[in-house]
Every structure is written in structure tokens, then in C-alpha cells.
Protein backbone atom coordinates (compact mmCIF):
# COMPACT_ATOMS: atom_id res chain seq x y z
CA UNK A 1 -88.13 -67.28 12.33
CA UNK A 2 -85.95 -68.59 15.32
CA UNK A 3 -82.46 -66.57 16.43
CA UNK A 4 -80.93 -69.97 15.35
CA UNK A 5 -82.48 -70.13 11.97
CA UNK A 6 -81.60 -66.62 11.20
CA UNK A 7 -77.78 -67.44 12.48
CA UNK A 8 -77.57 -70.77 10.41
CA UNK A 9 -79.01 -69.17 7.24
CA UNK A 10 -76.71 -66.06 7.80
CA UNK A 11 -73.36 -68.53 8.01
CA UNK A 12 -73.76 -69.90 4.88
CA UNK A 13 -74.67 -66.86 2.94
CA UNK A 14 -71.11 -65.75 4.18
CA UNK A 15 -69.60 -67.66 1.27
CA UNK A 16 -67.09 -66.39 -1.55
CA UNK A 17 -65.45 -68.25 -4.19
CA UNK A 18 -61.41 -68.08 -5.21
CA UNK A 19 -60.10 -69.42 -7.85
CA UNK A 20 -56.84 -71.71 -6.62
CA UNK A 21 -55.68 -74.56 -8.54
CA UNK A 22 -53.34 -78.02 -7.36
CA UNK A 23 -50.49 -80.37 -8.71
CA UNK A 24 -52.29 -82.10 -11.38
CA UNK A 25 -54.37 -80.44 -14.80
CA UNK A 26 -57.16 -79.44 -13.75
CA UNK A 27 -60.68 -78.70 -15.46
CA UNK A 28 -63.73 -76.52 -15.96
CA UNK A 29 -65.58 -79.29 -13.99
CA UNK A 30 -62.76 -79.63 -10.95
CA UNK A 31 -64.79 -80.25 -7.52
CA UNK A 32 -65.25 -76.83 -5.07
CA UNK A 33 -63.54 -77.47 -2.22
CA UNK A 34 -65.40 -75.28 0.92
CA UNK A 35 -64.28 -74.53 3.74
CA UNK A 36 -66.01 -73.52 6.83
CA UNK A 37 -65.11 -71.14 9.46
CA UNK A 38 -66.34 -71.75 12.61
CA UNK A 39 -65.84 -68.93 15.72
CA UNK A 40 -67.31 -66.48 18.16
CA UNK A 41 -68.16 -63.67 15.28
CA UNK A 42 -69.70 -61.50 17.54
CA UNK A 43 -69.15 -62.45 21.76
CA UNK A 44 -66.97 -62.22 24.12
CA UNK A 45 -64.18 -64.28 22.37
CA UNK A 46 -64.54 -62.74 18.95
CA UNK A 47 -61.51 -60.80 19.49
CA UNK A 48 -59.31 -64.11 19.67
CA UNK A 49 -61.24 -65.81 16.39
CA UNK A 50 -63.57 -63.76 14.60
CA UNK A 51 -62.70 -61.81 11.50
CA UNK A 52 -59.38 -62.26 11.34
CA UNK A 53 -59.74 -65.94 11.46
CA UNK A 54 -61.68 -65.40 8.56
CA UNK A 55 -59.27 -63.07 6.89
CA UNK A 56 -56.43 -65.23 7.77
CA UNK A 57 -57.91 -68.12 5.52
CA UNK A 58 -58.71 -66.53 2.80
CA UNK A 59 -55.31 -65.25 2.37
CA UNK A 60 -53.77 -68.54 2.73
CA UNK A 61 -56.45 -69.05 -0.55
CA UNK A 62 -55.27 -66.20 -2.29
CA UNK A 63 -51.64 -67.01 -1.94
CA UNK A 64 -52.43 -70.61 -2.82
CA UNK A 65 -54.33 -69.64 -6.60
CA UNK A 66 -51.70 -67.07 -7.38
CA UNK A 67 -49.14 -69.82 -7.38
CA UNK A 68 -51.68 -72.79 -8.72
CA UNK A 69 -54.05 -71.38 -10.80
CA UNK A 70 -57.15 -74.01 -11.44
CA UNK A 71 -58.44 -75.26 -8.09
CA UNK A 72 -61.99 -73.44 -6.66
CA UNK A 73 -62.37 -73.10 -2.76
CA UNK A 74 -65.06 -71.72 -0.98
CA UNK A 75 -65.07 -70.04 2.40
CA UNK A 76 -68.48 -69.98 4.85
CA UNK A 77 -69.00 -68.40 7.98
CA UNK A 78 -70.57 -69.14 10.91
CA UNK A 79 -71.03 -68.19 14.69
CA UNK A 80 -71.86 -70.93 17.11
CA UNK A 81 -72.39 -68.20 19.69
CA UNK A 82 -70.24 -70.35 22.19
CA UNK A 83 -73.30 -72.70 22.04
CA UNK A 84 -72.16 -76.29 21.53
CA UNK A 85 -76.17 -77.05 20.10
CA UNK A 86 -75.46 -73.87 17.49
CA UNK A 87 -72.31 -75.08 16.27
CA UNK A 88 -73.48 -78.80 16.26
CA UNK A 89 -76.21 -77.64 13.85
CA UNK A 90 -74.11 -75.29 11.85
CA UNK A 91 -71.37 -78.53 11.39
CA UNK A 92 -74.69 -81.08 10.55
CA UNK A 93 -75.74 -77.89 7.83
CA UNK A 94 -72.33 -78.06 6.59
CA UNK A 95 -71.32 -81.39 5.78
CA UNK A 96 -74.96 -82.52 5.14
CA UNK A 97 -76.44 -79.72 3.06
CA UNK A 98 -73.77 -77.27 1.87
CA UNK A 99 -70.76 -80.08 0.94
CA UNK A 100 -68.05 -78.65 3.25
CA UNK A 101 -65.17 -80.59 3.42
CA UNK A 102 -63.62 -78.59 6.34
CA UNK A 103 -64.60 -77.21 9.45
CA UNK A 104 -61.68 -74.85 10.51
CA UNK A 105 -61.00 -72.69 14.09
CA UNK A 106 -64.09 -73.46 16.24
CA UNK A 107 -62.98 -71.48 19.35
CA UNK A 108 -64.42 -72.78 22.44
CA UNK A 109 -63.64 -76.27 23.61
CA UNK A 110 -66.78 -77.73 24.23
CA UNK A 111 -68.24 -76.38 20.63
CA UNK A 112 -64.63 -78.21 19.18
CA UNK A 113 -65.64 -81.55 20.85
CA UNK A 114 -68.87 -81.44 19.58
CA UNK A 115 -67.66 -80.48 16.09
CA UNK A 116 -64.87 -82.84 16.27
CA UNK A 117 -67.04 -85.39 16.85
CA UNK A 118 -69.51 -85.41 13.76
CA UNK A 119 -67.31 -84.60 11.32
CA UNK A 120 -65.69 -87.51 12.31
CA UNK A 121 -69.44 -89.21 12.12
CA UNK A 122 -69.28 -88.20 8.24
CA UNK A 123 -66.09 -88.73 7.69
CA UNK A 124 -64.80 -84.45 6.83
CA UNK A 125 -62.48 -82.78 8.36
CA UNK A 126 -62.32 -80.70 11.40
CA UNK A 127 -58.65 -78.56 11.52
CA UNK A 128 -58.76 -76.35 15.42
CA UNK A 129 -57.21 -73.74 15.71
CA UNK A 130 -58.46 -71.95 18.53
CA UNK A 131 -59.80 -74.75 20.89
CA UNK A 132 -57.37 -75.60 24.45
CA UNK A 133 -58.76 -78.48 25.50
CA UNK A 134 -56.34 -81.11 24.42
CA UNK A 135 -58.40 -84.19 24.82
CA UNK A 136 -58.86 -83.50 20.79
CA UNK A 137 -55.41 -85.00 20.61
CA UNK A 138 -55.60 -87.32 23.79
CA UNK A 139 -58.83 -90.14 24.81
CA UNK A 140 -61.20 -88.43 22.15
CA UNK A 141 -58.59 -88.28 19.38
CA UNK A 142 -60.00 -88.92 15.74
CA UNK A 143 -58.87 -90.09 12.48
CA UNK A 144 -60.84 -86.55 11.06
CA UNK A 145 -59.44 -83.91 13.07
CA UNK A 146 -55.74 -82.05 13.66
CA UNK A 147 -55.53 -79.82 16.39
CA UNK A 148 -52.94 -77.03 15.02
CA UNK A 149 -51.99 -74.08 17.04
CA UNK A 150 -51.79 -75.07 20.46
CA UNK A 151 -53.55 -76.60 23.31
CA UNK A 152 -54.09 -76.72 27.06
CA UNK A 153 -51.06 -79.10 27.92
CA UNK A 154 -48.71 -76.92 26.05
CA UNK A 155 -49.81 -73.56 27.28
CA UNK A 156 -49.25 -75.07 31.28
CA UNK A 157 -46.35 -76.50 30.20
CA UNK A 158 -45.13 -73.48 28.37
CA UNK A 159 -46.42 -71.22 31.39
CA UNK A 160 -46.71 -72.96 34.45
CA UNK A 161 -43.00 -74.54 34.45
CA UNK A 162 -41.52 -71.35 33.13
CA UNK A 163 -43.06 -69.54 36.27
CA UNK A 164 -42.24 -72.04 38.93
CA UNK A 165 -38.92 -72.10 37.94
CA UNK A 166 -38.60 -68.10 38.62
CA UNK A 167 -40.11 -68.98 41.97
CA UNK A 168 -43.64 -68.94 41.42
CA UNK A 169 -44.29 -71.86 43.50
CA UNK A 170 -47.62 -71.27 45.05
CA UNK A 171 -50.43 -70.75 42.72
CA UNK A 172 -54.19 -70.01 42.89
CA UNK A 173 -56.49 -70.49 39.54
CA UNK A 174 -59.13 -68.03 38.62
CA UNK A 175 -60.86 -70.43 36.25
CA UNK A 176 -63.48 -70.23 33.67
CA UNK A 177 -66.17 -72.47 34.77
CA UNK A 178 -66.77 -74.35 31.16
CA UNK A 179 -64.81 -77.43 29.78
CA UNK A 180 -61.77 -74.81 28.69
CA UNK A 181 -61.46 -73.40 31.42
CA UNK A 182 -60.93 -76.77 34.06
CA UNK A 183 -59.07 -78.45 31.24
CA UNK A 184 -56.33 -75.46 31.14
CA UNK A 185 -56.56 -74.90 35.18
CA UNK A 186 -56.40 -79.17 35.17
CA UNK A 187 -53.23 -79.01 33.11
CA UNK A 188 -51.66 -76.23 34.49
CA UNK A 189 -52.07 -77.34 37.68
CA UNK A 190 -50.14 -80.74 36.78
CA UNK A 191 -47.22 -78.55 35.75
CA UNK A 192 -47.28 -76.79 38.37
CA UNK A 193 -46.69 -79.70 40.94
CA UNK A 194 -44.74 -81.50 38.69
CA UNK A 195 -42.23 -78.82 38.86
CA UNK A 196 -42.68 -78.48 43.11
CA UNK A 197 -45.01 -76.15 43.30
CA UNK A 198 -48.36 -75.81 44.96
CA UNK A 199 -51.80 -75.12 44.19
CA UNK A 200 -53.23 -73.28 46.92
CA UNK A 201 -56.74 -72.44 45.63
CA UNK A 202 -59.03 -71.57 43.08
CA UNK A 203 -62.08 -69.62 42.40
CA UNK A 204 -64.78 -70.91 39.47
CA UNK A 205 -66.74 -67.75 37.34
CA UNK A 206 -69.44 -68.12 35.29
CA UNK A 207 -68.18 -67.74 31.67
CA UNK A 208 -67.92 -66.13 29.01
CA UNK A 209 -69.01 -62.65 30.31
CA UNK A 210 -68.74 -62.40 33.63
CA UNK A 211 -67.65 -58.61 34.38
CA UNK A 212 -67.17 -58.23 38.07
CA UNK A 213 -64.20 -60.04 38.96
CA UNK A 214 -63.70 -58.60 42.18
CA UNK A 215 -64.73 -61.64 44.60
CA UNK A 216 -62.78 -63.85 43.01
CA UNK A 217 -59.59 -61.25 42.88
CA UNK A 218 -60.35 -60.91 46.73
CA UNK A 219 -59.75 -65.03 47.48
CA UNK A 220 -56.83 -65.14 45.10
CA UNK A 221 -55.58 -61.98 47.04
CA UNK A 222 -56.33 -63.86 50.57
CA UNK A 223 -54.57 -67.21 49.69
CA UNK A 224 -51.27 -65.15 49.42
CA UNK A 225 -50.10 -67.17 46.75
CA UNK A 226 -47.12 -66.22 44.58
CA UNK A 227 -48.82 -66.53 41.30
CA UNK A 228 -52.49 -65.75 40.07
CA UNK A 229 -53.25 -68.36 37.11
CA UNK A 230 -55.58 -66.98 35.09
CA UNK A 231 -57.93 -69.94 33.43
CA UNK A 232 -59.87 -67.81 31.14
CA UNK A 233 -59.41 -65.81 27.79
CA UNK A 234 -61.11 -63.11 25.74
CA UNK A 235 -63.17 -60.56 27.67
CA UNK A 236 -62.70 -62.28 30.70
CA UNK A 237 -59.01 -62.36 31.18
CA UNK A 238 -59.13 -58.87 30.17
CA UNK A 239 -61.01 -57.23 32.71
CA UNK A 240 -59.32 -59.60 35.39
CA UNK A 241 -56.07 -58.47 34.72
CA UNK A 242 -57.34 -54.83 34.41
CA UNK A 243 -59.09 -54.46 37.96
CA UNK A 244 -56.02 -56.69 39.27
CA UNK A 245 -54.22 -53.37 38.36
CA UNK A 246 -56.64 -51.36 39.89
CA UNK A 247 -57.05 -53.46 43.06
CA UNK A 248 -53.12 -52.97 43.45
CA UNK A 249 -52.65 -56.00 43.33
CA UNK A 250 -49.02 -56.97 41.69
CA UNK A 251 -47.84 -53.23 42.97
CA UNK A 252 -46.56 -54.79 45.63
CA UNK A 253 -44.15 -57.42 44.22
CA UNK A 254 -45.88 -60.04 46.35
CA UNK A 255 -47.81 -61.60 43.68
CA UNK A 256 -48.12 -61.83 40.00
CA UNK A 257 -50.55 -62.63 37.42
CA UNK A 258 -49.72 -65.08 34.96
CA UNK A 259 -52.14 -65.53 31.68
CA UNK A 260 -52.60 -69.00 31.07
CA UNK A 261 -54.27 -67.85 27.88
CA UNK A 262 -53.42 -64.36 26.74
CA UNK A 263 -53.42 -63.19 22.60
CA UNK A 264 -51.62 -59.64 21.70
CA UNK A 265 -55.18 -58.37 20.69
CA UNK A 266 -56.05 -58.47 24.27
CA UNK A 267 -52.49 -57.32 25.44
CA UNK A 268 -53.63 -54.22 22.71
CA UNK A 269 -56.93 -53.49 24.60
CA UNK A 270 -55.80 -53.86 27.70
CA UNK A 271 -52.42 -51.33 27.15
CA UNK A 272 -49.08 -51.87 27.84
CA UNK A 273 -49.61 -49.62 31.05
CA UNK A 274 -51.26 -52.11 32.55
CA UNK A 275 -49.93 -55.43 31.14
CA UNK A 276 -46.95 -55.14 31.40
CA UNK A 277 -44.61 -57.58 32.81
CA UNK A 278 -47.35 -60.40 32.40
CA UNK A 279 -45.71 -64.14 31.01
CA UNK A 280 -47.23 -66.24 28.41
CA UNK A 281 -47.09 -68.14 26.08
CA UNK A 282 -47.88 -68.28 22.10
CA UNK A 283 -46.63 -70.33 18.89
CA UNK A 284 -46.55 -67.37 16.91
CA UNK A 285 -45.76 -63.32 17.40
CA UNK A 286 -46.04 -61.12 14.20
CA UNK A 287 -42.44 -59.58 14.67
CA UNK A 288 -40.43 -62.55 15.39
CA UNK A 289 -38.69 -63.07 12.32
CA UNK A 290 -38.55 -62.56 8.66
CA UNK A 291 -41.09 -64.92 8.06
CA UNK A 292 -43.37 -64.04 10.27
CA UNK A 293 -43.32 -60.50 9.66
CA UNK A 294 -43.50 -60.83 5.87
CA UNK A 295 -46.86 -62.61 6.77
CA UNK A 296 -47.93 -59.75 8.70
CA UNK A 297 -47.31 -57.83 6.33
CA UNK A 298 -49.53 -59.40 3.46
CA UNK A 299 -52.83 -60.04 5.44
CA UNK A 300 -52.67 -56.74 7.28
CA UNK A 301 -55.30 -55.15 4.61
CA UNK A 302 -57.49 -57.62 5.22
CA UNK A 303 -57.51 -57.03 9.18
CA UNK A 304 -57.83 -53.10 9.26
CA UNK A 305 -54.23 -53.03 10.93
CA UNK A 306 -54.51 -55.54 13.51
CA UNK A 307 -51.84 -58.15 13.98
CA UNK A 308 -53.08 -61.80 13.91
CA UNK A 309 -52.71 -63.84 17.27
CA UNK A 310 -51.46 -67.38 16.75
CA UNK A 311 -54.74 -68.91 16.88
CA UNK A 312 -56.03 -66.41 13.63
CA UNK A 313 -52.54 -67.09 12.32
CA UNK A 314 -52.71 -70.98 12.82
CA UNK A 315 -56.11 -70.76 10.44
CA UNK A 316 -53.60 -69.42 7.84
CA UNK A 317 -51.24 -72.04 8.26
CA UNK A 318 -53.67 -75.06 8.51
CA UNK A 319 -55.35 -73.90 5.31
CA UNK A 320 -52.22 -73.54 3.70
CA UNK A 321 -51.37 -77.53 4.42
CA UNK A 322 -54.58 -78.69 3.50
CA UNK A 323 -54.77 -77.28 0.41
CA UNK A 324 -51.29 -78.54 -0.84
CA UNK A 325 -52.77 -81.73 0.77
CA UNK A 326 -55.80 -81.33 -1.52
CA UNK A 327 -53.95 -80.75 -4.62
CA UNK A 328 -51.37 -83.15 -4.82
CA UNK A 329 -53.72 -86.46 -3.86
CA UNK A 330 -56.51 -84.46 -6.27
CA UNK A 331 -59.90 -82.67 -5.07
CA UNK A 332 -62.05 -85.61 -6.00
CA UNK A 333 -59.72 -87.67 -4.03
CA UNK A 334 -59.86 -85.19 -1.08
CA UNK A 335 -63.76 -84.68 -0.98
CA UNK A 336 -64.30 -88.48 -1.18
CA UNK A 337 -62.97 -88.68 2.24
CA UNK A 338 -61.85 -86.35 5.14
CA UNK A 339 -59.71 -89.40 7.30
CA UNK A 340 -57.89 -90.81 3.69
CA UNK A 341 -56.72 -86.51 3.35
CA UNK A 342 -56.28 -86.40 6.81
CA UNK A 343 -53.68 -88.94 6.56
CA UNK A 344 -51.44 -87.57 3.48
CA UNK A 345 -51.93 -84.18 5.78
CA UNK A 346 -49.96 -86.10 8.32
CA UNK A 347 -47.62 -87.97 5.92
CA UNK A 348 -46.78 -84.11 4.69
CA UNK A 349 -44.13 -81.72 6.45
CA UNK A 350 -45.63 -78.63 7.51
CA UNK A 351 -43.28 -75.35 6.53
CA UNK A 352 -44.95 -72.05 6.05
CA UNK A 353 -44.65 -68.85 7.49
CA UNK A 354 -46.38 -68.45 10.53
CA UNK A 355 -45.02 -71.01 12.04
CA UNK A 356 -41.99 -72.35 10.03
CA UNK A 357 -41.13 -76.26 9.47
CA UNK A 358 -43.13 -78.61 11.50
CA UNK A 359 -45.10 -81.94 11.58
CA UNK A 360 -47.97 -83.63 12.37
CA UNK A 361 -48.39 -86.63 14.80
CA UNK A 362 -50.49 -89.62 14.43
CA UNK A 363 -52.75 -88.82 16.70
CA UNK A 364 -53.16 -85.02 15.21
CA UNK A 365 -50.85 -82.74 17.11
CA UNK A 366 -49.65 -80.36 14.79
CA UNK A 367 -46.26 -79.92 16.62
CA UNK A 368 -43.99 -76.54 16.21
CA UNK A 369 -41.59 -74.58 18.63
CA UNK A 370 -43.37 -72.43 21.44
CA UNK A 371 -42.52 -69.07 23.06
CA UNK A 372 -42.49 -67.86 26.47
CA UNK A 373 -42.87 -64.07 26.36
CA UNK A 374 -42.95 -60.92 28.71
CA UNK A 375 -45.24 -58.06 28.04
CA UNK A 376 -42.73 -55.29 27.57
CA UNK A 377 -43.21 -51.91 29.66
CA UNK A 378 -44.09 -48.64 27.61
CA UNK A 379 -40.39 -47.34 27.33
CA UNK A 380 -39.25 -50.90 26.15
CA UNK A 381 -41.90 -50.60 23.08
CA UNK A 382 -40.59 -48.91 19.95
CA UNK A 383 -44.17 -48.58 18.25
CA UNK A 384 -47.47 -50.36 17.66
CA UNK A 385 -47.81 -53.85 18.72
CA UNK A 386 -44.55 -54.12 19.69
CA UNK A 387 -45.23 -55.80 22.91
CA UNK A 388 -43.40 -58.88 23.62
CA UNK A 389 -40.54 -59.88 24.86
CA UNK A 390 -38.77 -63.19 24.22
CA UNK A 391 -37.84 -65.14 27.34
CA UNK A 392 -37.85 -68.44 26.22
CA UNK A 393 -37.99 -71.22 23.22
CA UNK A 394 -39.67 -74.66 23.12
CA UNK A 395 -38.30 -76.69 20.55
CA UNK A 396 -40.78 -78.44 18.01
CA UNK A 397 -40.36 -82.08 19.60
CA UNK A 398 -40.88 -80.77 23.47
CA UNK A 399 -43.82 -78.21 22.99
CA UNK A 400 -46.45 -80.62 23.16
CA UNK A 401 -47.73 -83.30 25.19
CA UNK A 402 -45.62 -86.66 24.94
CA UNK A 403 -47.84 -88.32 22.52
CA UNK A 404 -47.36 -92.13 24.54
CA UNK A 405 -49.33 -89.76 27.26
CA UNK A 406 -52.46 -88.70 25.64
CA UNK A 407 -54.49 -92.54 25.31
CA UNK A 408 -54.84 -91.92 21.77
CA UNK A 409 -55.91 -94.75 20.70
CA UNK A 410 -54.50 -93.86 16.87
CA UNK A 411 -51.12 -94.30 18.34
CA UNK A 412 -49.52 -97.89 18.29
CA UNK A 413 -48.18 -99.36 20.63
């Protein structure tokens, strides 16, 4: 038996049934609604998706059936191992064998587009969470998918004008040399002449899993830029930013790093020693507010302690809106077809709380405010995970790429 046909036979073994009900009677023969998890379970991004993607979703379930007892949902697993032919197969599986009528988180951009894509082809759904790249929402935009929790064009715009506005004017990209990586460095980049800076250089790794970032630490070092964009995520942004600390290299004051793609799980592994006084950017940080902190609160047994990122967060928050979705136009309804429930998604407010009152765009872009934060230094902290500072807010309407920019061609006009 193949590595692949061991993985796909593993993701949908992964299921378990909850009991969760909708708006109108329901009965003993009501439709399954199943939703499919798609992320890195086990590489170098796993951290960011993983588990507590998982987790996240099934407590949006929970919470769902103890207030609307009657509907069924399903959750499956899989792991496209960052391979865009493993999660095309897994999403084919899905929809064409196993009935899902969702395809949720899918970290890794060029796995998204390829997932994005087909369930389009059968007409499901495919709700990203984790994905950058924001063509999702721009020239390959789709009548099947919402992208939710954020994307490359608001993390540049979120980052990169925040920094050149301190005086970061000169930049040079460490990038991740797969479709995430150029489309955040691509983005960022705009930004960052858009707001009068330069882009002095940039430096391409093999990704994910590169470990020796040391060459490419050297040429951002040599350009003497301001500001060292870092293009990457997971593992990799990780150990960049913890040899830039041991190379010396923001000791000085001369130049900074700034994490173009940084979750508080990686923050946690990497310490608060060595992170801090890094900017970035995020939709959602467990102690912001009431809301989000009561959230916290009720998945943290399902996550052994940690504290969701946004993008694990956003998988709570997009299940949560399609299941009201779901209920109120009636499962049958729902399962018939993925663009008619995409559409009453749309024609829904979003309010929940990760991420608090919201909407969605016609061309997919969940839109809600956006944070600029600082990594806080150790005597700033006042216990676990308490590592961010606020700098900055991004209201709902300004977060997000200006949809008469993308060339969706769902937009009119």
C-alpha cells in the first residue's frame, strides 16, 4: 500500500459525529452535514493548522447542538502533507466518495488553489482559513469558496505600511520560495513602495523546512536595509528569527525583523527573550477582549492549554456561520448545492466571538478589523501567552483589499 493510500484512508477514518440541530423541525432522517478539515497534521506548518484547527471546529459544533438540538455534522481529517497532488486527491475523496459538503482551513496556498478549484468543479464548499495567497478572493475568485481569516494583501498592508511609517523604509524579503511565499513578499512589497519605501533585495529558500538560514541572513545583513521582511511562516520563520538573534543581528538598532506572517504559537516556541519587539499582524489575539477571551476559555480543553492563533480561531468562526447558514435555508437545501449556501453565507452578517460583527463580500472576503501588534519584552508579560502588545486597529471596511482591485469577476461593475 502507497504512503498516499495509507494517508487518504487515514483522513477519513478521522471522522466523529455531533449531534447539532437548525431553525426548522427536524427529523430522524435529517441529512449529515460533514465537514472536512484540511491542514499540515504533522509538518512543518502543523503548528499554525493542525489540531487545533481541528479542535477549533468541533467546538464551534458543540456550541452549535447545545443551542439547536436536531442537526448531525460530521468532522474528517486529513493531511495534504503540503502536497497540492495529496490534497487534490483527499478533496476528489471527499466530495466524490465520502459526501462532504465542506472543505475547511487548507493551509498552504498552492494546496488552497487547488482545493478551491474542484470544489468549485462540484459545486461544495471550500471556507480558508489558513491560506495567504489572496488571488482566492482576486482573478481566481469562485462562487464556492470564502476566504475568512486573512490573506496576503492584508497582512502587507497591515505590516508593511505600519513599518514604513515608523521609518522602515528600506526593506529586504527573505521569502519562501512556493506560491505563499512570492504572493506575501509580492504584496508586501507593493505596500511598501506605495508608502515610499524601497525594496532593496531579497533572498528565495527552499520551503517548508529549510533549517540553515544563515546565507540568506548574511545578504539581508549586507544590503543594510532598515527592515528584514520575513516571507515565510511555521518552522521557517521560527528558526530565522531565532539565529537572527544569535547572529546579533537587531542588537544593534540598525535593523529589524518584521514577520510578515507570525502566529503566537510560534511567538511561544520561539520565547519572548528572543521575540520580542517583533511587529505583526493578526485578526484575532486570545486576550483582547471579553469575547475573545471567553472563547479561549471554552476550547482550551480541547487544545491541551494552547491558545488558538487566528487562523485555528477563524476555523471556529467560519464553522459557526455556516452552520447557522445551513440551518436556516435547511440541510437538504444546503447539501444540494455549495454556491446557492455560499450565497445566503454572504447575504448573512457574521458576529461571533473570535472575531466579533463582520461581513462577507461578493467576491468572498470575509472582512473584520485587523491588529498591528508588538511582541512584548519579558518584564512587560504578566503570565502565559501574554505576549502582545496593541499598536494599532484596522477597521472592518479598510483591512482588506479594495474589492474594485482584486478582478473578481463575481463583482459587478
Amino acid at each position: 500500500m502507497s504512503v498516499l493510500r495509507r494517508h487518504l484512508l487515514g483522513a477519513v477514518g478521522a471522522g466523529a459525529v455531533l449531534p447539532l440541530s437548525g431553525g426548522r423541525a427536524q427529523t430522524g432522517n435529517q441529512p449529515i452535514l460533514r465537514i472536512g478539515v484540511m491542514s499540515d497534521q504533522s509538518g512543518p506548518y502543523s503548528g499554525g493548522a493542525g489540531a487545533t484547527s481541528v479542535a477549533c471546529t468541533r467546538q464551534a459544533i458543540e456550541e452549535f447542538a447545545a443551542a439547536n438540538p436536531g442537526i448531525r455534522a460530521e468532522v474528517l481529517v486529513g493531511d495534504h502533507q503540503n502536497k497540492a497532488d495529496v490534497g487534490s486527491n483527499i478533496a476528489r475523496q471527499w466530495f466524490d466518495r465520502d459526501g462532504v459538503d465542506v472543505i475547511l482551513d487548507v493551509s498552504n496556498s498552492a494546496v488552497a488553489l487547488a482545493v478551491h478549484g474542484i470544489a468549485r468543479e462540484k459545486d461544495r464548499i471550500h471556507l480558508n482559513s489558513s491560506a495567504a495567497t489572496a488571488d482566492l478572493t482576486g482573478r481566481l475568485c469562485s462562487p464556492n469558496t470564502i476566504h475568512w481569516t486573512y490573506d496576503t494583501w492584508m497582512l502587507a498592508n497591515g505590516t508593511g505600511n505600519a513599518v514604513v511609517r515608523t521609518g522602515g523604509d528600506s526593506w529586504f524579503f527573505i521569502v519562501a520560495n512556493f506560491a505563499f511565499g512570492h504572493a506575501l513578499e509580492r504584496d508586501t512589497a507593493d505596500a511598501v513602495r506605495k508608502a515610499g519605501g524601497r525594496v532593496l533585495g531579497r533572498a528565495a529558500h527552499p520551503a517548508p523546512g529549510t533549517t540553515d538560514f544563515s546565507s540568506y541572513l548574511l545578504q539581508a545583513q549586507a544590503s543594510r536595509a532598515k527592515v528584514i521582511g520575513l516571507a515565510h511562516a511555521g518552522e521557517d520563520g521560527v528558526n530565522t528569527i531565532k539565529q537572527a538573534a544569535e547572529f546579533g543581528i537587531t542588537r544593534s538598532g540598525q535593523q529589524r525583523l518584521a514577520a510578515l506572517l507570525l502566529y503566537i504559537n510560534d511567538v511561544h516556541a520561539i520565547g519572548l527573550p528572543t521575540a520580542q519587539g517583533l511587529l505583526l499582524t493578526e485578526s484575532f489575539y486570545w486576550d483582547l477582549n471579553d469575547r475573545t477571551r471567553a472563547f479561549t476559555q471554552r476550547v482550551l480543553p480541547k487544545t491541551g492549554g494552547q491558545r488558538p492563533n487566528m487562523a485555528q480561531a477563524g476555523c471556529y468562526s467560519a464553522t459557526m456561520h455556516y452552520l447557522k447558514a445551513a440551518a436556516g435555508m435547511g440541510v437538504a437545501e444546503a447539501k444540494r448545492s455549495g454556491a446557492a449556501t455560499i450565497a445566503r453565507m454572504k447575504a448573512m452578517p457574521t458576529d461571533d466571538d473570535v472575531f466579533g460583527a463582520g461581513r462577507i463580500r461578493p467576491d468572498g472576503r470575509k472582512l473584520h478589523p485587523v491588529y498591528l501588534f508588538r511582541v512584548k519584552r519579558p518584564e512587560e508579560s504578566r503570565g502565559p501567552w501574554d505576549y502582545y502588545a496593541l499598536q494599532a486597529t484596522t477597521g472592518t471596511e479598510e483591512a482588506f483589499r479594495p474589492e474594485a482591485e482584486g478582478g473578481c469577476a463575481l463583482v459587478a461593475g
